[in-house]
PDB file of N, CA and C in Angstrom:
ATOM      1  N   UNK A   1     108.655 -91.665 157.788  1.00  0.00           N
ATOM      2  CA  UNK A   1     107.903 -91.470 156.565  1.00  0.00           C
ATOM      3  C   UNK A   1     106.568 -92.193 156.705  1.00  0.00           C
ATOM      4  N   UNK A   2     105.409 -91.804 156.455  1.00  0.00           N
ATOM      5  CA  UNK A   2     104.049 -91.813 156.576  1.00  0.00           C
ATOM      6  C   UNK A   2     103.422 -91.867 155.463  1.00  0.00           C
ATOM      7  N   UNK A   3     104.238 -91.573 154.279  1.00  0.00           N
ATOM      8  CA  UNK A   3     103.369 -91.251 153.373  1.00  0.00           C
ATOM      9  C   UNK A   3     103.919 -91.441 151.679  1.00  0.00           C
ATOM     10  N   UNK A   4     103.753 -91.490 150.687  1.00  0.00           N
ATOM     11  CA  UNK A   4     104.311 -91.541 149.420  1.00  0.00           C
ATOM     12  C   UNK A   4     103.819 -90.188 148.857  1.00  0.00           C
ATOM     13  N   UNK A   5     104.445 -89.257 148.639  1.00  0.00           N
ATOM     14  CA  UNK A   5     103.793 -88.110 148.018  1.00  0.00           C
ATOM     15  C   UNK A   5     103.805 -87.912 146.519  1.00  0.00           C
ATOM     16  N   UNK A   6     102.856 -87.158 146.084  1.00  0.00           N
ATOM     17  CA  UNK A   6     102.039 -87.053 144.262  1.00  0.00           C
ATOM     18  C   UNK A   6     103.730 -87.092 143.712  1.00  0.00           C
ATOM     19  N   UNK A   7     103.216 -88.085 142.493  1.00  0.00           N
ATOM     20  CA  UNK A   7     104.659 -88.331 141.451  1.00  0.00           C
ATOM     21  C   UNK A   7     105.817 -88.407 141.962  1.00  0.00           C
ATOM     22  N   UNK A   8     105.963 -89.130 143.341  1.00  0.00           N
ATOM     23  CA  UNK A   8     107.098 -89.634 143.648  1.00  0.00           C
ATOM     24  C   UNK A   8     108.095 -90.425 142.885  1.00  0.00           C
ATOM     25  N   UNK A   9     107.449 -91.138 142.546  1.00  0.00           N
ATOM     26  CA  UNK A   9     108.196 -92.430 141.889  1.00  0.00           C
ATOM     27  C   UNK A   9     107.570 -91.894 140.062  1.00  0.00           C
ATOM     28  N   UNK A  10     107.319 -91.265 139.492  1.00  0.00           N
ATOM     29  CA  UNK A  10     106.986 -90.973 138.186  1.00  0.00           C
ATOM     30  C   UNK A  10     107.856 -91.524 137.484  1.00  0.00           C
ATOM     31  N   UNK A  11     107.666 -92.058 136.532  1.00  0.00           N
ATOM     32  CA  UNK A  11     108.486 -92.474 135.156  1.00  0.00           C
ATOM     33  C   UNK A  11     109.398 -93.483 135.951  1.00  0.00           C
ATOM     34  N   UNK A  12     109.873 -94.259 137.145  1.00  0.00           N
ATOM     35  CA  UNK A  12     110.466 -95.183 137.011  1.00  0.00           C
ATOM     36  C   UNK A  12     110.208 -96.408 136.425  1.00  0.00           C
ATOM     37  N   UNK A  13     111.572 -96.653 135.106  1.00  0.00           N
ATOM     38  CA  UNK A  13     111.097 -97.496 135.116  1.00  0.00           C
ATOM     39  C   UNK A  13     111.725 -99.227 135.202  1.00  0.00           C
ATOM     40  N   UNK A  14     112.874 -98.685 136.571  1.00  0.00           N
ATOM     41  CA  UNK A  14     113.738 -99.805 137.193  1.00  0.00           C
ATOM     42  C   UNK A  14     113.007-100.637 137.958  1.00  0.00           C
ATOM     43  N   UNK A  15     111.571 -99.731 138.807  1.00  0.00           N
ATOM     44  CA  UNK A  15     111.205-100.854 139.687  1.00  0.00           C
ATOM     45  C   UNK A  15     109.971-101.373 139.241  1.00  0.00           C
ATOM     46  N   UNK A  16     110.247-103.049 139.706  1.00  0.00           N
ATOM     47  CA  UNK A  16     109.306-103.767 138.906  1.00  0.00           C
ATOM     48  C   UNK A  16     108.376-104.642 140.170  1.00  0.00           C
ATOM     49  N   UNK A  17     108.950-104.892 141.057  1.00  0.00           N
ATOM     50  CA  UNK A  17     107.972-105.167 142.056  1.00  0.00           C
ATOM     51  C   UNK A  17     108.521-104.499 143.466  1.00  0.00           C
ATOM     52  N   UNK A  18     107.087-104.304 144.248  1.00  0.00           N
ATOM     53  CA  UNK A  18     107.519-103.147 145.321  1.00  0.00           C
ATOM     54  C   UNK A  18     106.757-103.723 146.874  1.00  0.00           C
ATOM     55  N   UNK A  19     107.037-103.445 147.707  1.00  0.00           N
ATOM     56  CA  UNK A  19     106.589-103.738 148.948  1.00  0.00           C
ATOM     57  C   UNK A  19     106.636-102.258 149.759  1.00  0.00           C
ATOM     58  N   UNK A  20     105.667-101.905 149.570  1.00  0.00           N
ATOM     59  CA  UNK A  20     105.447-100.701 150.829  1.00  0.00           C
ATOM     60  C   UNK A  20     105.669-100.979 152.246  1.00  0.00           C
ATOM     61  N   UNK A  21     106.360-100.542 152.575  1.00  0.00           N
ATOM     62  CA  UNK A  21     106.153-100.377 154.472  1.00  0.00           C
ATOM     63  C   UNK A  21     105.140-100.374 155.504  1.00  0.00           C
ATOM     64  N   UNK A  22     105.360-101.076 156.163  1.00  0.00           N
ATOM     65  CA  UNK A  22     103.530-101.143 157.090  1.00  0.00           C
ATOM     66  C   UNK A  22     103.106-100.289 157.262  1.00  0.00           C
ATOM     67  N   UNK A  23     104.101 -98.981 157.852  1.00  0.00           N
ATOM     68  CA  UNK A  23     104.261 -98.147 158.452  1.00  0.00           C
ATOM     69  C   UNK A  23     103.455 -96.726 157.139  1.00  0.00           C
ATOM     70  N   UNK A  24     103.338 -97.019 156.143  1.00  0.00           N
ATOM     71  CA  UNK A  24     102.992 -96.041 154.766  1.00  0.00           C
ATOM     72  C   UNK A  24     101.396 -95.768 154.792  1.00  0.00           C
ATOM     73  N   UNK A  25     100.761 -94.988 155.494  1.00  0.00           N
ATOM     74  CA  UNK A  25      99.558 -94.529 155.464  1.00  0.00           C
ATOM     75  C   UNK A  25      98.385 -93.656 154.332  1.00  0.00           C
ATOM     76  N   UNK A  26      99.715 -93.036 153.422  1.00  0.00           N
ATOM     77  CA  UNK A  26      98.840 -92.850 152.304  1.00  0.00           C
ATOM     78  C   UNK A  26      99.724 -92.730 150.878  1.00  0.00           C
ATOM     79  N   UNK A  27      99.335 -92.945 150.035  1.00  0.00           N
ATOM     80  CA  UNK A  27      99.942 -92.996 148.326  1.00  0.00           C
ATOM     81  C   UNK A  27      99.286 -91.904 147.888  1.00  0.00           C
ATOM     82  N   UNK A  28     100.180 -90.864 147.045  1.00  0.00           N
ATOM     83  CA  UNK A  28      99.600 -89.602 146.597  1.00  0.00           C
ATOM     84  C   UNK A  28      99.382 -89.723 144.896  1.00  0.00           C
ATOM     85  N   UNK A  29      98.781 -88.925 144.421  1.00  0.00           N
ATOM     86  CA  UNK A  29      98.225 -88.764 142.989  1.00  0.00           C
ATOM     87  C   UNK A  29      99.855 -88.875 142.001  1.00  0.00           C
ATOM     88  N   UNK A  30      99.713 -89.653 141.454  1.00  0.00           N
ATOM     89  CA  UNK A  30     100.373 -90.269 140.257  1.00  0.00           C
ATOM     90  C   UNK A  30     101.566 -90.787 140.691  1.00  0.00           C
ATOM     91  N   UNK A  31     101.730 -91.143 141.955  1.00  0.00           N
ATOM     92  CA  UNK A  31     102.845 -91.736 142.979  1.00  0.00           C
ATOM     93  C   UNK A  31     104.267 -92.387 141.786  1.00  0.00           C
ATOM     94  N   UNK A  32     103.139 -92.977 141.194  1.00  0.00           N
ATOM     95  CA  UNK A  32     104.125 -94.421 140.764  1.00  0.00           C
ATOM     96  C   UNK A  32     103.595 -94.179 138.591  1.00  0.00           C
ATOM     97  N   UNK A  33     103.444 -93.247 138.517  1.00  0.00           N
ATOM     98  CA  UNK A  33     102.369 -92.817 136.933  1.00  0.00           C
ATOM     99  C   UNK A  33     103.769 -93.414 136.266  1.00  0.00           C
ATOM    100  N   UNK A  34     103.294 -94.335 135.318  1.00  0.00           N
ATOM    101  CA  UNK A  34     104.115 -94.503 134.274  1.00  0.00           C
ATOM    102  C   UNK A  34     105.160 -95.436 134.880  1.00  0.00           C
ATOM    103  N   UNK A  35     105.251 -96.123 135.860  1.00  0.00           N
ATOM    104  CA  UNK A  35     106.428 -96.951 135.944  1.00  0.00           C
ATOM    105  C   UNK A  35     106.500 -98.621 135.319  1.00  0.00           C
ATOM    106  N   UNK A  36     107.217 -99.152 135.627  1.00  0.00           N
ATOM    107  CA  UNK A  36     107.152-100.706 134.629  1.00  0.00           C
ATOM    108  C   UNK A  36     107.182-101.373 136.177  1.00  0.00           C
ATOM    109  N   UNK A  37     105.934-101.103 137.304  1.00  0.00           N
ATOM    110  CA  UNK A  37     106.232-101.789 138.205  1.00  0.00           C
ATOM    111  C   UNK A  37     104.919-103.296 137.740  1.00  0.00           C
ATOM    112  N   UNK A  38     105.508-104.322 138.099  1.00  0.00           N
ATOM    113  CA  UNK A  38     104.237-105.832 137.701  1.00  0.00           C
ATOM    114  C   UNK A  38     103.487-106.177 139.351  1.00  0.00           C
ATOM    115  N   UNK A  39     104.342-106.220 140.126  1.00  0.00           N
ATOM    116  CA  UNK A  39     103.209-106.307 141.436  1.00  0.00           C
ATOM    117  C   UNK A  39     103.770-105.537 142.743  1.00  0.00           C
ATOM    118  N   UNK A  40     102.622-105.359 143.256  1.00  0.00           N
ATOM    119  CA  UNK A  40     102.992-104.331 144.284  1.00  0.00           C
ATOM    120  C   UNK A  40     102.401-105.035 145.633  1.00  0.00           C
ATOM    121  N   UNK A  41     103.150-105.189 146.655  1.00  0.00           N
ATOM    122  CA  UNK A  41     102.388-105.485 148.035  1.00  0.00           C
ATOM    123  C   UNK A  41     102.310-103.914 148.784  1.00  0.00           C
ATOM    124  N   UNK A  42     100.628-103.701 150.038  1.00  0.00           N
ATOM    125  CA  UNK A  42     100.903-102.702 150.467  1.00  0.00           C
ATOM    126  C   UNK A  42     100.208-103.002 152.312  1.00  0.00           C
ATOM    127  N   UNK A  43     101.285-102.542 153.127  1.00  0.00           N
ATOM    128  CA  UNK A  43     100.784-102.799 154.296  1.00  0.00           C
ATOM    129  C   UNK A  43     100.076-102.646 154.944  1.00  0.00           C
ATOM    130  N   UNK A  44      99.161-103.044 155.936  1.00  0.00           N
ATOM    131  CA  UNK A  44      98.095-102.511 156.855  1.00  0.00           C
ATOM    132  C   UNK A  44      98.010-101.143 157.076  1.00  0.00           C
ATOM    133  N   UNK A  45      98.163-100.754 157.695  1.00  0.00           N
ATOM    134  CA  UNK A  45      98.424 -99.221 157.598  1.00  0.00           C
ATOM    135  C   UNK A  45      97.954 -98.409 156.439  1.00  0.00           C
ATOM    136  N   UNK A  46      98.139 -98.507 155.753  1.00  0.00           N
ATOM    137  CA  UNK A  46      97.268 -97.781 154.655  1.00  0.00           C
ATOM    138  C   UNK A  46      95.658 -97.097 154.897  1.00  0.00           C
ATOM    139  N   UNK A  47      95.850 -96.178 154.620  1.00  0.00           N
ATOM    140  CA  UNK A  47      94.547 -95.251 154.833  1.00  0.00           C
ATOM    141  C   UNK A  47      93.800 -94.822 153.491  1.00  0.00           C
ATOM    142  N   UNK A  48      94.357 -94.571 152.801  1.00  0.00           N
ATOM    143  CA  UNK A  48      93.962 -93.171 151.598  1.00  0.00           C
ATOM    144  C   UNK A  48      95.560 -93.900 149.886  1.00  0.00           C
ATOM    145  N   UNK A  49      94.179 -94.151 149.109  1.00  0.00           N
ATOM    146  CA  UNK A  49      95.496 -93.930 147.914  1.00  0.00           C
ATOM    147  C   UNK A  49      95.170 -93.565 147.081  1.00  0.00           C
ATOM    148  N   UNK A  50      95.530 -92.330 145.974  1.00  0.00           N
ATOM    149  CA  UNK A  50      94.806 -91.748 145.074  1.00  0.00           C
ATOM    150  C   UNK A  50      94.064 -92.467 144.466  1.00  0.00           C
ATOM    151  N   UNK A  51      93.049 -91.762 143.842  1.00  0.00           N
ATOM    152  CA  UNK A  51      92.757 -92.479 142.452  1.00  0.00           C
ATOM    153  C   UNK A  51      93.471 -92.714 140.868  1.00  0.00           C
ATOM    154  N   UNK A  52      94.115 -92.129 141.045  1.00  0.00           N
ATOM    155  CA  UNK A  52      95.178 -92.327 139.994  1.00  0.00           C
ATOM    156  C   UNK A  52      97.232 -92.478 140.463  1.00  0.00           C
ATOM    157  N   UNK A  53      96.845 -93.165 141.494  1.00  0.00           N
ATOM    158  CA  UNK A  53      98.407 -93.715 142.333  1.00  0.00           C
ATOM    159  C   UNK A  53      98.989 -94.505 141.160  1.00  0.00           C
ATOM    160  N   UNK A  54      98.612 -95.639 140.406  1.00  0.00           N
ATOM    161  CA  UNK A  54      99.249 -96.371 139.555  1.00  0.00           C
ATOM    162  C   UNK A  54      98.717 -96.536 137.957  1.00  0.00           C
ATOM    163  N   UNK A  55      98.501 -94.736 137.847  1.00  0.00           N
ATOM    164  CA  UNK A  55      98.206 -94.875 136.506  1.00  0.00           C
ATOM    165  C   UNK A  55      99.197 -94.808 135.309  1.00  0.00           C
ATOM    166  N   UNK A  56      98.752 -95.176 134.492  1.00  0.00           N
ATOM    167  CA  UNK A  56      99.839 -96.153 133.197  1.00  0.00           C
ATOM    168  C   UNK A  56     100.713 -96.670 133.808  1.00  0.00           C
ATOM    169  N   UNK A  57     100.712 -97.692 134.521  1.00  0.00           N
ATOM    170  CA  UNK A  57     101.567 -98.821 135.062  1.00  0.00           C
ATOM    171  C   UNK A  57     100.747 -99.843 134.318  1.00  0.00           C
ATOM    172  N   UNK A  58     101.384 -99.571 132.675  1.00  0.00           N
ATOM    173  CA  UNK A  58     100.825-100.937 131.905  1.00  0.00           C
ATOM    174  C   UNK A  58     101.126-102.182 132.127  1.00  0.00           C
ATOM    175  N   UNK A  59     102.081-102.531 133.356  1.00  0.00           N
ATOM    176  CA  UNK A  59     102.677-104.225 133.205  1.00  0.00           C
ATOM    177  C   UNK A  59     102.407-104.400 134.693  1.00  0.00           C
ATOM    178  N   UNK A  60     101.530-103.793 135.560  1.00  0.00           N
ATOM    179  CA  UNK A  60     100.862-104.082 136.792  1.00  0.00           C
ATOM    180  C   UNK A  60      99.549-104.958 136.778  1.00  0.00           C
ATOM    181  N   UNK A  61     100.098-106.041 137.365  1.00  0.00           N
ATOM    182  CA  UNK A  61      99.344-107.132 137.018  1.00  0.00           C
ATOM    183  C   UNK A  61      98.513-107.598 138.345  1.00  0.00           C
ATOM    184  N   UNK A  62      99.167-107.402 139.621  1.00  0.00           N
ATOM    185  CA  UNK A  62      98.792-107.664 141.228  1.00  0.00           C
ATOM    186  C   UNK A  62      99.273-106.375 141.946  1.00  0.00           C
ATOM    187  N   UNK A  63      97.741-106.469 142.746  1.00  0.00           N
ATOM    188  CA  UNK A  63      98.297-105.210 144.033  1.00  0.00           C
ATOM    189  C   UNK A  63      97.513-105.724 145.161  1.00  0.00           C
ATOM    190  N   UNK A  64      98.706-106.082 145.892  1.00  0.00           N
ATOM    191  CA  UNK A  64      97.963-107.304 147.510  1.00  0.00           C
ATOM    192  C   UNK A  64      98.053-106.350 148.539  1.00  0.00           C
ATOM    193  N   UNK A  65      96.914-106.126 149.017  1.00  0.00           N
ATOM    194  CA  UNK A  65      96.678-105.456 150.344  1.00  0.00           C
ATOM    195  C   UNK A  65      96.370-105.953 151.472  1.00  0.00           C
ATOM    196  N   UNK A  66      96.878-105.838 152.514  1.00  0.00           N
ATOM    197  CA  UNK A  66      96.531-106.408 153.890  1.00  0.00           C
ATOM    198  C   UNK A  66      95.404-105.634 154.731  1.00  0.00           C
ATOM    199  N   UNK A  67      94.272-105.569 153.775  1.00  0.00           N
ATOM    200  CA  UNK A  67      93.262-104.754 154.561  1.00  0.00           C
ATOM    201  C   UNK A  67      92.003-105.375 153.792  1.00  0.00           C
ATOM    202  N   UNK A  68      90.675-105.413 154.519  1.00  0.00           N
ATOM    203  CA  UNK A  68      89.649-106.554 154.309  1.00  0.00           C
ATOM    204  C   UNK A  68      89.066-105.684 152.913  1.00  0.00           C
ATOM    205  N   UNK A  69      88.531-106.603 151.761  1.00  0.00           N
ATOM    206  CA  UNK A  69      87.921-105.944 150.812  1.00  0.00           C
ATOM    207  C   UNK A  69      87.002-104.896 150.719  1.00  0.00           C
ATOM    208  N   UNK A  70      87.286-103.723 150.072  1.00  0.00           N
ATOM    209  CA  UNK A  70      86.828-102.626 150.015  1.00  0.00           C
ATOM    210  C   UNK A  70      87.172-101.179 151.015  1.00  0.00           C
ATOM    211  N   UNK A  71      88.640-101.940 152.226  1.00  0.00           N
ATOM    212  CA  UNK A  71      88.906-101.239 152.776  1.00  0.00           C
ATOM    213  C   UNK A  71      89.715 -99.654 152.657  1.00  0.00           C
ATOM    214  N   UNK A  72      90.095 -99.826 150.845  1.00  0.00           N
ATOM    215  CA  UNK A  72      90.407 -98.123 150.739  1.00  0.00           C
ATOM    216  C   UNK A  72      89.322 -97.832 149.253  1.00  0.00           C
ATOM    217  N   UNK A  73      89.237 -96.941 149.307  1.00  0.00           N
ATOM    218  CA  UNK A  73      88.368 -96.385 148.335  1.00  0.00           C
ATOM    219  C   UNK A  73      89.351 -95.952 147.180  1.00  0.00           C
ATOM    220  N   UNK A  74      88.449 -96.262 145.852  1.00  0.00           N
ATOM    221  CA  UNK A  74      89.173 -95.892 144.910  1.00  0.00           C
ATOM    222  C   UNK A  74      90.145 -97.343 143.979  1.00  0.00           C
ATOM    223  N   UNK A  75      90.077 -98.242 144.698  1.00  0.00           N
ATOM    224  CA  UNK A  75      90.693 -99.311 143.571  1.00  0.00           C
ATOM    225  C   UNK A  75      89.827 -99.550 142.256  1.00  0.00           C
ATOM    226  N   UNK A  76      90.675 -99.603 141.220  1.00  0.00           N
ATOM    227  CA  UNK A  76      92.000-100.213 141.136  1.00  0.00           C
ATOM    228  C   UNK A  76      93.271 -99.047 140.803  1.00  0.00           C
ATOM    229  N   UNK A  77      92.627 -97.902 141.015  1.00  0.00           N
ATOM    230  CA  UNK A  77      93.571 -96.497 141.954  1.00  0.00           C
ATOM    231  C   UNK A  77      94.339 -95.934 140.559  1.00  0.00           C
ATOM    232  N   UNK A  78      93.808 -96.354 139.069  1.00  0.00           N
ATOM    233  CA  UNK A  78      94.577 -95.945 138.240  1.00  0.00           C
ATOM    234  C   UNK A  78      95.370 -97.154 137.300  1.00  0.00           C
ATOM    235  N   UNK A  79      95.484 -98.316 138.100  1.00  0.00           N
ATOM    236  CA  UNK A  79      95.546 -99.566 136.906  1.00  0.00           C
ATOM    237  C   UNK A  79      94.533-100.333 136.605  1.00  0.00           C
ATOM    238  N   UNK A  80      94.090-100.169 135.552  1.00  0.00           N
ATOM    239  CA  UNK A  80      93.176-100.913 135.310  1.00  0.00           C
ATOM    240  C   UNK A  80      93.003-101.674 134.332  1.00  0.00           C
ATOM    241  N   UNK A  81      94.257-102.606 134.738  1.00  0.00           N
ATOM    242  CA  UNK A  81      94.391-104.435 134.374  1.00  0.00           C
ATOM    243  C   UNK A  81      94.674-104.927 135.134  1.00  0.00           C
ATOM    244  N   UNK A  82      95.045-104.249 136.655  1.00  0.00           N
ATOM    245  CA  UNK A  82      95.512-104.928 137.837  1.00  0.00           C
ATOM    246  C   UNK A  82      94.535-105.771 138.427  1.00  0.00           C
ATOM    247  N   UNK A  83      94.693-106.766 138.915  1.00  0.00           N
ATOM    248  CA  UNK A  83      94.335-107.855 139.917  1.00  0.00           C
ATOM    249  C   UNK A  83      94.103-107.598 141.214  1.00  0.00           C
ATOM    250  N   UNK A  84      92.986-107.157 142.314  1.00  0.00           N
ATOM    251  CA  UNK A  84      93.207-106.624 143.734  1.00  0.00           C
ATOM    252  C   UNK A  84      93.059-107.986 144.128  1.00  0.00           C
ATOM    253  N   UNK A  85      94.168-107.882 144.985  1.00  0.00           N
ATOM    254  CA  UNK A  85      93.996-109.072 146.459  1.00  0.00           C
ATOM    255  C   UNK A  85      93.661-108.483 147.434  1.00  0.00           C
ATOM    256  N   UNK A  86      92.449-108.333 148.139  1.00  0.00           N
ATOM    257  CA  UNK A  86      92.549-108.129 149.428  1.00  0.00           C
ATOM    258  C   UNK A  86      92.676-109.278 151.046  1.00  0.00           C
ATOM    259  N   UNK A  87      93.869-108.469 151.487  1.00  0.00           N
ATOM    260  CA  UNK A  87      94.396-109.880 152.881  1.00  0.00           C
ATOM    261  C   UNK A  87      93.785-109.869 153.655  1.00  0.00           C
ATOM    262  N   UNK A  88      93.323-110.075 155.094  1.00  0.00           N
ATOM    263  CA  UNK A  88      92.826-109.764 156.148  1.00  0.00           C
ATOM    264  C   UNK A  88      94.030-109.616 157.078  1.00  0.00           C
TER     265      UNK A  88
END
C-alpha cells in the first residue's frame, strides 16, 4: 500500500491519533473528512496530500511530518486549527 485513497477513513470516529506508514506516499481528498482524529504523525515518504485530506477533523490539533517545512503543498490540507510540525 502506497497510498490512502479519497474518503477512506470518512466519518471515523474511533480513531483519535494515527501514525501513517513511512512507506504512504500520498493521502487522497477527504481521506480522513469528519473523523475525531487529535494528532496525526506522517512519514517521510509522503509526496502529495489533498487539500482537503483532514477536513472537519474539528479536534485535530497536531500533524508532525518528517519532511523539511513547506515540503508538501497544500497544508494545513483541510484542518484549519491544526498545528504543522515540520521534522527534518
Amino acid at each position: 500500500v502506497k497510498s490512502i485513497e479519497a474518503s477512506a477513513f470518512y466519518g471515523c470516529e474511533l480513531l483519535t491519533d494515527i501514525n501513517i506508514p513511512k512507506n504512504i506516499q500520498s493521502i487522497g481528498a477527504n481521506a480522513f473528512l469528519g473523523c475525531a482524529i487529535e494528532s496525526i504523525e506522517i512519514g517521510n515518504k509522503i509526496e502529495t496530500i489533498s487539500e482537503t485530506a483532514f477536513k472537519s477533523c474539528r479536534k485535530l490539533k497536531t500533524i508532525t511530518l518528517s519532511k523539511e517545512q513547506g515540503g508538501v503543498e497544500g497544508a494545513p490540507w483541510g484542518a484549519e486549527d491544526a498545528e504543522i510540525i515540520w521534522e527534518e
